[in-house]
Protein backbone atom coordinates (compact mmCIF):
# COMPACT_ATOMS: atom_id res chain seq x y z
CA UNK A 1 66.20 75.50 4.03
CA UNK A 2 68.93 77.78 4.99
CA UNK A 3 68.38 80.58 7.29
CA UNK A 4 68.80 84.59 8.12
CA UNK A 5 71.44 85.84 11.11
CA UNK A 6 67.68 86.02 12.62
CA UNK A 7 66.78 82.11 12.04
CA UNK A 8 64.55 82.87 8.61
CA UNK A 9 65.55 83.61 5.03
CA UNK A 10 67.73 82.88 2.19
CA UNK A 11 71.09 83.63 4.15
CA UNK A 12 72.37 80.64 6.73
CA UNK A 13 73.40 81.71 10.09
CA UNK A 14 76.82 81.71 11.75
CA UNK A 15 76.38 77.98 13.37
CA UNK A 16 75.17 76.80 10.09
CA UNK A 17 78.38 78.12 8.35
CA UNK A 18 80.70 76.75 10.62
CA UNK A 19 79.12 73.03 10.76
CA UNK A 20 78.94 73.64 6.89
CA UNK A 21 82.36 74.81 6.64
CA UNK A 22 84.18 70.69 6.02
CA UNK A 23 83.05 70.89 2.80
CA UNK A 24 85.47 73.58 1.60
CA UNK A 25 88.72 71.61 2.78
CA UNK A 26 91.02 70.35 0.20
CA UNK A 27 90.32 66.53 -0.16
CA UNK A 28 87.35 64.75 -2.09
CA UNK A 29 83.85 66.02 -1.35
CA UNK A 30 81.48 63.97 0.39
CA UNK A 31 84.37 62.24 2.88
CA UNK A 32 84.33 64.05 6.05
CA UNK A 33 87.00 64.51 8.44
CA UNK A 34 85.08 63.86 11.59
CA UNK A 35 87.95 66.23 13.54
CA UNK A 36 86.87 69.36 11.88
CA UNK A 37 83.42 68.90 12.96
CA UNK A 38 84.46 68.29 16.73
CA UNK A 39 84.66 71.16 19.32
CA UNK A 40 87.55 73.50 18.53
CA UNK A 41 89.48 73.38 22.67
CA UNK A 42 92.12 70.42 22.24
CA UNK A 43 91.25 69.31 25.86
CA UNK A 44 87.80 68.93 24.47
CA UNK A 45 88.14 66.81 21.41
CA UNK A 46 91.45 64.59 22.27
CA UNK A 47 88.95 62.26 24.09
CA UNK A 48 87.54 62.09 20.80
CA UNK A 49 90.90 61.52 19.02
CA UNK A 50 91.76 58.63 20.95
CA UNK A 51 88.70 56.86 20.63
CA UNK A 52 89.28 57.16 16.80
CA UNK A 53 92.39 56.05 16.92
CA UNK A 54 91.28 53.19 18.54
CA UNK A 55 89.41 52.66 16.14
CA UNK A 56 91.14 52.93 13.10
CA UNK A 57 93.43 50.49 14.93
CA UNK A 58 90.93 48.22 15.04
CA UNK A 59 89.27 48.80 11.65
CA UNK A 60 93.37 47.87 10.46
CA UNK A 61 93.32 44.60 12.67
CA UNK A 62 89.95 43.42 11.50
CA UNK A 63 91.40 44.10 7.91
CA UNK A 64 94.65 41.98 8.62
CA UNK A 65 92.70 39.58 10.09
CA UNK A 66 90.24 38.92 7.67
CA UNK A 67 91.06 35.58 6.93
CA UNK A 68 91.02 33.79 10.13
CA UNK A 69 87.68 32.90 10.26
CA UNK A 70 86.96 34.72 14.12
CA UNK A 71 85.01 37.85 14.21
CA UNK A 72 86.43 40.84 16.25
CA UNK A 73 84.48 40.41 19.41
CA UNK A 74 85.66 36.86 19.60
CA UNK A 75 89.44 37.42 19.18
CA UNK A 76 88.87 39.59 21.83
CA UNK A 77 87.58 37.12 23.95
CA UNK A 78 90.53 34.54 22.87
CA UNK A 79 93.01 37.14 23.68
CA UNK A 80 91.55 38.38 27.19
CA UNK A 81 91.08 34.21 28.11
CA UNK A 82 94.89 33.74 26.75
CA UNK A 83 96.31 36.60 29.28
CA UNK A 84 93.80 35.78 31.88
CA UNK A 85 92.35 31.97 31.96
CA UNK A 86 89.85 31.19 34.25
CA UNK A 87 87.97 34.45 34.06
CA UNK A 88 84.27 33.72 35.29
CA UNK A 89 82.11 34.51 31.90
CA UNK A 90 80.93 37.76 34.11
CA UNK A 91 83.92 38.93 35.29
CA UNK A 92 84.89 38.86 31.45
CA UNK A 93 81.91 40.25 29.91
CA UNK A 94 82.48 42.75 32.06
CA UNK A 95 85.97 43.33 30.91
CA UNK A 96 84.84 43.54 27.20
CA UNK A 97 82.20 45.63 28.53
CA UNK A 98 79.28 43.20 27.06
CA UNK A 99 76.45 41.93 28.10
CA UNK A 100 76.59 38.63 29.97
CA UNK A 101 73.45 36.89 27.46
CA UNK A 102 75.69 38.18 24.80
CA UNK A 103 78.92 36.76 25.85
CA UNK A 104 77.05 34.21 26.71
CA UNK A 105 76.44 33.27 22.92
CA UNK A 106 79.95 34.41 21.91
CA UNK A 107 81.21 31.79 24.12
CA UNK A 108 78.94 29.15 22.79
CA UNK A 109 80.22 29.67 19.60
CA UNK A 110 83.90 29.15 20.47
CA UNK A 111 83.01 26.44 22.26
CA UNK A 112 81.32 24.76 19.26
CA UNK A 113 84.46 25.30 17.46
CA UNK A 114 86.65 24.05 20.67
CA UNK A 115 88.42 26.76 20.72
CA UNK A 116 87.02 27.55 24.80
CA UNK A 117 86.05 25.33 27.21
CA UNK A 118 83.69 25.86 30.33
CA UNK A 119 84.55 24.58 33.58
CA UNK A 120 82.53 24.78 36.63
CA UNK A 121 83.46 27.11 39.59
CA UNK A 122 84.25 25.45 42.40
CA UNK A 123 83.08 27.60 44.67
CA UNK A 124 80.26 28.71 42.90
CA UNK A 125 77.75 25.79 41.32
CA UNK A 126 76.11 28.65 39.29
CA UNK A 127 79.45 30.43 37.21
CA UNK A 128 81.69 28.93 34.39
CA UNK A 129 85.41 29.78 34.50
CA UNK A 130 86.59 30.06 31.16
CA UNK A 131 89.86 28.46 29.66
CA UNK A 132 91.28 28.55 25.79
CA UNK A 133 91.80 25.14 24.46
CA UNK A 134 94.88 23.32 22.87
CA UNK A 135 93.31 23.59 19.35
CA UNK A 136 92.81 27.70 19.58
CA UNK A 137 96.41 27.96 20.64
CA UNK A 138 97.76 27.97 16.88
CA UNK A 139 94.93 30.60 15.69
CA UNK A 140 96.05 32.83 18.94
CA UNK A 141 99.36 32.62 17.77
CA UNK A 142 98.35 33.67 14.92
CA UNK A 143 96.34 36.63 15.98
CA UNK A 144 99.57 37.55 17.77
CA UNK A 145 101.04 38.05 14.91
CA UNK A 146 98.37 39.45 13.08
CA UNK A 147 98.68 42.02 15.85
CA UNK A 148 102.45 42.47 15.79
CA UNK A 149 102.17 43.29 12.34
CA UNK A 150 100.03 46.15 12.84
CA UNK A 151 101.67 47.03 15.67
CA UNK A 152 104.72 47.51 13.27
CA UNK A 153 103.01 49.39 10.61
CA UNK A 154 100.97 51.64 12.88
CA UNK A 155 104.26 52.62 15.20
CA UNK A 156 107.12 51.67 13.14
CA UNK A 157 107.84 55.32 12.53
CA UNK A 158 107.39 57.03 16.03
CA UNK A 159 110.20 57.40 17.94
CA UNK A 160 110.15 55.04 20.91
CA UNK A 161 110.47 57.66 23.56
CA UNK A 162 107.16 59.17 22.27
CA UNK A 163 105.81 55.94 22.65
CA UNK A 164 106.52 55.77 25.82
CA UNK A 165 105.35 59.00 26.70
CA UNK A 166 101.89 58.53 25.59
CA UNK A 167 101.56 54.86 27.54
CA UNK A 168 102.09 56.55 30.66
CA UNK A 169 100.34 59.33 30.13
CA UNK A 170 97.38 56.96 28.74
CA UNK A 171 97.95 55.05 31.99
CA UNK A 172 97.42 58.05 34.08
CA UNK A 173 94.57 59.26 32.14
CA UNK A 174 92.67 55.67 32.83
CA UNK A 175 93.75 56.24 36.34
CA UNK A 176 92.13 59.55 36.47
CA UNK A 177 89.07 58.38 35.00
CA UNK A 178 88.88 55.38 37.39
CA UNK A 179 88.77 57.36 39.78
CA UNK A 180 86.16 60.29 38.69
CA UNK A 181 83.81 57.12 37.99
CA UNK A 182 83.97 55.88 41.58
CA UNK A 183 83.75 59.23 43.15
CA UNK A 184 80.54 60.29 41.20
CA UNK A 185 79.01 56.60 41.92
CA UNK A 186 79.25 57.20 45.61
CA UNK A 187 78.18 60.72 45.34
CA UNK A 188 75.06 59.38 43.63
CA UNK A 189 74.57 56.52 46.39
């Protein structure tokens, strides 16, 4: 039921119009551009813009990937465990910012396949450290260049200067953040 400038009636008010206004862009009905609907300050939505292009990266991984036979979460754990062996299973569920129980099962899956291995901590009885095996080494490699691939298509036409721009400003920006978090922890402490 649309609404009056008061909140009643047969005439929709001002915030209606504006959330209503996507669907008189050019394009075919019904798909919505999720940036139109954001807040209108650019400070305000490129949080927002990044975390879609992170995901339309991913979406484009998962889509060049499809054929592996690994899901997303656990190329993600092949690929930390390749850069990083002997990660403690919370150190990297923490990483991938999972649960442990549901790394936990991830891992038990790769492990079934042989494609991780656990190997007890020795200095700690209770914790796994985690290593890839010899037979996941082909299907990294080929994740690799699964990855390369989009890496190509996604940034082959951006000058590389602007891509260099934007990792250091991204690195700054995760900086930043890192820091905000651990001030407001302590200030909540």
């Amino acid at each position: 039921m649309e609404r009056s400038a008061e909140g009643r009636g047969d005439q929709p008010i001002q915030s209606d119009m504006k959330l209503l206004s996507w669907w008189n862009l050019p394009g075919p009905k019904g798909l919505l551009n999720i940036s139109t609907l954001t807040m209108s300050l650019p400070m305000e939505t490129l949080p927002f813009e990044i975390g879609e292009t992170a995901h339309a990266l991913r979406k484009a991984f998962d889509r060049l990937a499809v054929g592996l036979g690994v899901t997303r979460t656990q190329w993600k754990v092949l690929f930390k465990l390749t850069r990083t062996p002997g990660l403690r299973q919370v150190e990297l569920a923490d990483m991938l910012d999972l649960e442990p129980i549901t790394l936990c099962r991830i891992v038990d899956r790769l492990e079934e396949g042989g494609l991780v291995e656990r190997v007890r901590d020795p200095e700690d009885r209770r914790a796994w450290r985690l290593h890839v095996t010899a037979k996941a080494r082909p299907l990294v490699e080929k994740l690799q260049g699964v990855g390369a691939k989009l890496v190509e298509q996604a940034f082959g036409d951006i000058d590389q200067a602007e891509i260099e721009i934007t990792r250091r400003v991204l690195g700054r920006v995760r900086e930043n953040a890192g820091r905000a978090g651990a001030v407001k922890k302590a200030s909540n402490e």
